[in-house]
Protein backbone atom coordinates (compact mmCIF):
# COMPACT_ATOMS: atom_id res chain seq x y z
CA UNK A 1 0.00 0.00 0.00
CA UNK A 2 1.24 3.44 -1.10
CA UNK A 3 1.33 7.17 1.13
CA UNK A 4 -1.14 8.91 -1.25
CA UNK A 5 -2.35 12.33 -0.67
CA UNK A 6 -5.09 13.15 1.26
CA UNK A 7 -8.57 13.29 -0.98
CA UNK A 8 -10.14 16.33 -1.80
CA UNK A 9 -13.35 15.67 -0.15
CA UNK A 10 -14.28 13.26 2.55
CA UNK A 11 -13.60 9.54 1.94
CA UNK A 12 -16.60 7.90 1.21
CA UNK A 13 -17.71 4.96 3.48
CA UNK A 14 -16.69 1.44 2.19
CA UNK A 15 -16.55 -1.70 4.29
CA UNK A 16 -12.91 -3.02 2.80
CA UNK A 17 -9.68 -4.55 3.62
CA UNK A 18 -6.34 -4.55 2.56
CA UNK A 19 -2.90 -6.44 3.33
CA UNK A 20 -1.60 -2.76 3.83
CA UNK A 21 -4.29 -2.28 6.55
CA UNK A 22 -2.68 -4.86 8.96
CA UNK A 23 1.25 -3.61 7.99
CA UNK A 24 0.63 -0.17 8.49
CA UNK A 25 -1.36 -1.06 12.21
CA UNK A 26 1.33 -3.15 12.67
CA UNK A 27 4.37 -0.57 12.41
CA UNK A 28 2.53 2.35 13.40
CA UNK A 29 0.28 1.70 16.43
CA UNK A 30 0.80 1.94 19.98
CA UNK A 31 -0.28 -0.29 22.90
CA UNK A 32 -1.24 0.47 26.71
CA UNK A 33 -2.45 -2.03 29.11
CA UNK A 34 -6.10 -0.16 30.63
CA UNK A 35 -7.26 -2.90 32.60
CA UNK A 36 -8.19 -6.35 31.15
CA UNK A 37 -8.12 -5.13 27.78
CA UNK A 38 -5.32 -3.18 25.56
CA UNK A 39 -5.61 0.30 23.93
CA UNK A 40 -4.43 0.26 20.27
CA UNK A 41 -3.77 3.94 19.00
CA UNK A 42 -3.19 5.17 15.96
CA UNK A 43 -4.54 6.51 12.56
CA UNK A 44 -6.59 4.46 10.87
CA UNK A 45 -4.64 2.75 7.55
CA UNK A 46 -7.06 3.91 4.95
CA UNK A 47 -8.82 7.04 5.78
CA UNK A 48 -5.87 8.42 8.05
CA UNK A 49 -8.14 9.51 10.85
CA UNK A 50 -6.82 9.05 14.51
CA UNK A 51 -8.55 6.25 16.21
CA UNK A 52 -8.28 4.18 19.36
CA UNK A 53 -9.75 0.50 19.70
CA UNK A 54 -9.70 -1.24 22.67
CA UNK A 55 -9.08 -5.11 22.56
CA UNK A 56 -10.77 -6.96 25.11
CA UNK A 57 -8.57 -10.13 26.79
CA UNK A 58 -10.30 -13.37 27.03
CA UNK A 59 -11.93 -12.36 30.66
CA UNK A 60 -15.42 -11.32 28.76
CA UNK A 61 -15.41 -13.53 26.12
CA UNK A 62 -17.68 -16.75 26.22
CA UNK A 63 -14.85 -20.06 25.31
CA UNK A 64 -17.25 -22.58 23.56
CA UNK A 65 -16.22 -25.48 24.30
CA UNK A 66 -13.15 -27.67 22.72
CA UNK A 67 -12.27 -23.63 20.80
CA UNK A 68 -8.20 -24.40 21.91
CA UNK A 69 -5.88 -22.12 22.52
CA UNK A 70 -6.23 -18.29 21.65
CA UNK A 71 -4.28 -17.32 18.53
CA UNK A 72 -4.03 -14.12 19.56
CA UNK A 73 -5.40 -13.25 16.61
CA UNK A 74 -7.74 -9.95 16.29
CA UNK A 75 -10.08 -8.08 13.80
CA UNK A 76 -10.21 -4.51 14.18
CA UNK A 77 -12.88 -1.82 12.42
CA UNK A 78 -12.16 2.03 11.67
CA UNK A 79 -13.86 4.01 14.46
CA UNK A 80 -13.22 7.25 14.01
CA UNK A 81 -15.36 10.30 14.52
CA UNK A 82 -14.92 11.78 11.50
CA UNK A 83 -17.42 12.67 8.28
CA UNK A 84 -17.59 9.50 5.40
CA UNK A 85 -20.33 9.99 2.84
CA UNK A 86 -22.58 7.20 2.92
CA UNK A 87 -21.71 5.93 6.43
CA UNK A 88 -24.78 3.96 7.65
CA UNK A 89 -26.63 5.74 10.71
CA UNK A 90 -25.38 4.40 13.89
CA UNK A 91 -22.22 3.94 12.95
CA UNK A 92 -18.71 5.27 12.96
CA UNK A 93 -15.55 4.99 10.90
CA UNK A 94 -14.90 4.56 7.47
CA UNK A 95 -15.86 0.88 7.06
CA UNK A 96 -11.53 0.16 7.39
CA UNK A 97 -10.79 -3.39 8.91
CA UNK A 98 -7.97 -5.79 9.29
CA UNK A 99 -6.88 -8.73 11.29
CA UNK A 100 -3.05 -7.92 13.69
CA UNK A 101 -2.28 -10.88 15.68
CA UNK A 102 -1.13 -9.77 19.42
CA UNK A 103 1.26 -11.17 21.25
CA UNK A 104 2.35 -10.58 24.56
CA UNK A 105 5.31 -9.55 25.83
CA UNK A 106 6.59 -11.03 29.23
């Protein structure tokens, strides 16, 4: 995925991914503990927007049965606060996502 300039106008809502998305996270984002969950921060890959998305640990989460260990593996979504034609009401973000897998550092 390539820097590009920022558009014109606001970027329209789309739900998509990209192998970028999850690179860009990746190198950019930071990480605080806050609790049982982690805060990632950063701008969002596509639309550039700041955004923070918490990650919930395993504490609130409902194991079924036989599921095995936790990859560690996550899915986050664009939340940001800021205007993207054709956004569906009741949402936010610019329909971004992409899987990081988390590991912990001991």
């Amino acid at each position: 995925m390539q820097d590009r300039e920022p558009a014109a106008g606001p970027l329209p809502y789309a739900e998509v991914t990209d192998d970028g998305y999850a690179a860009r996270a990746a190198e950019t984002f930071t990480a605080r503990e806050f609790g049982p969950a982690v805060l990632l921060s950063g701008d969002c890959p596509r639309c550039r927007h700041p955004i923070t998305v918490p990650v919930v640990d395993e504490v609130y989460r409902h194991e079924v049965a036989g599921a095995g260990d936790d990859p560690g593996y996550r899915t986050l979504l664009c939340t940001c606060e800021a205007d993207h034609p054709a956004r569906p009401a009741g949402l936010s973000g610019c329909g971004a996502y992409w899987t990081l897998l988390l590991e912990v550092e001991r």
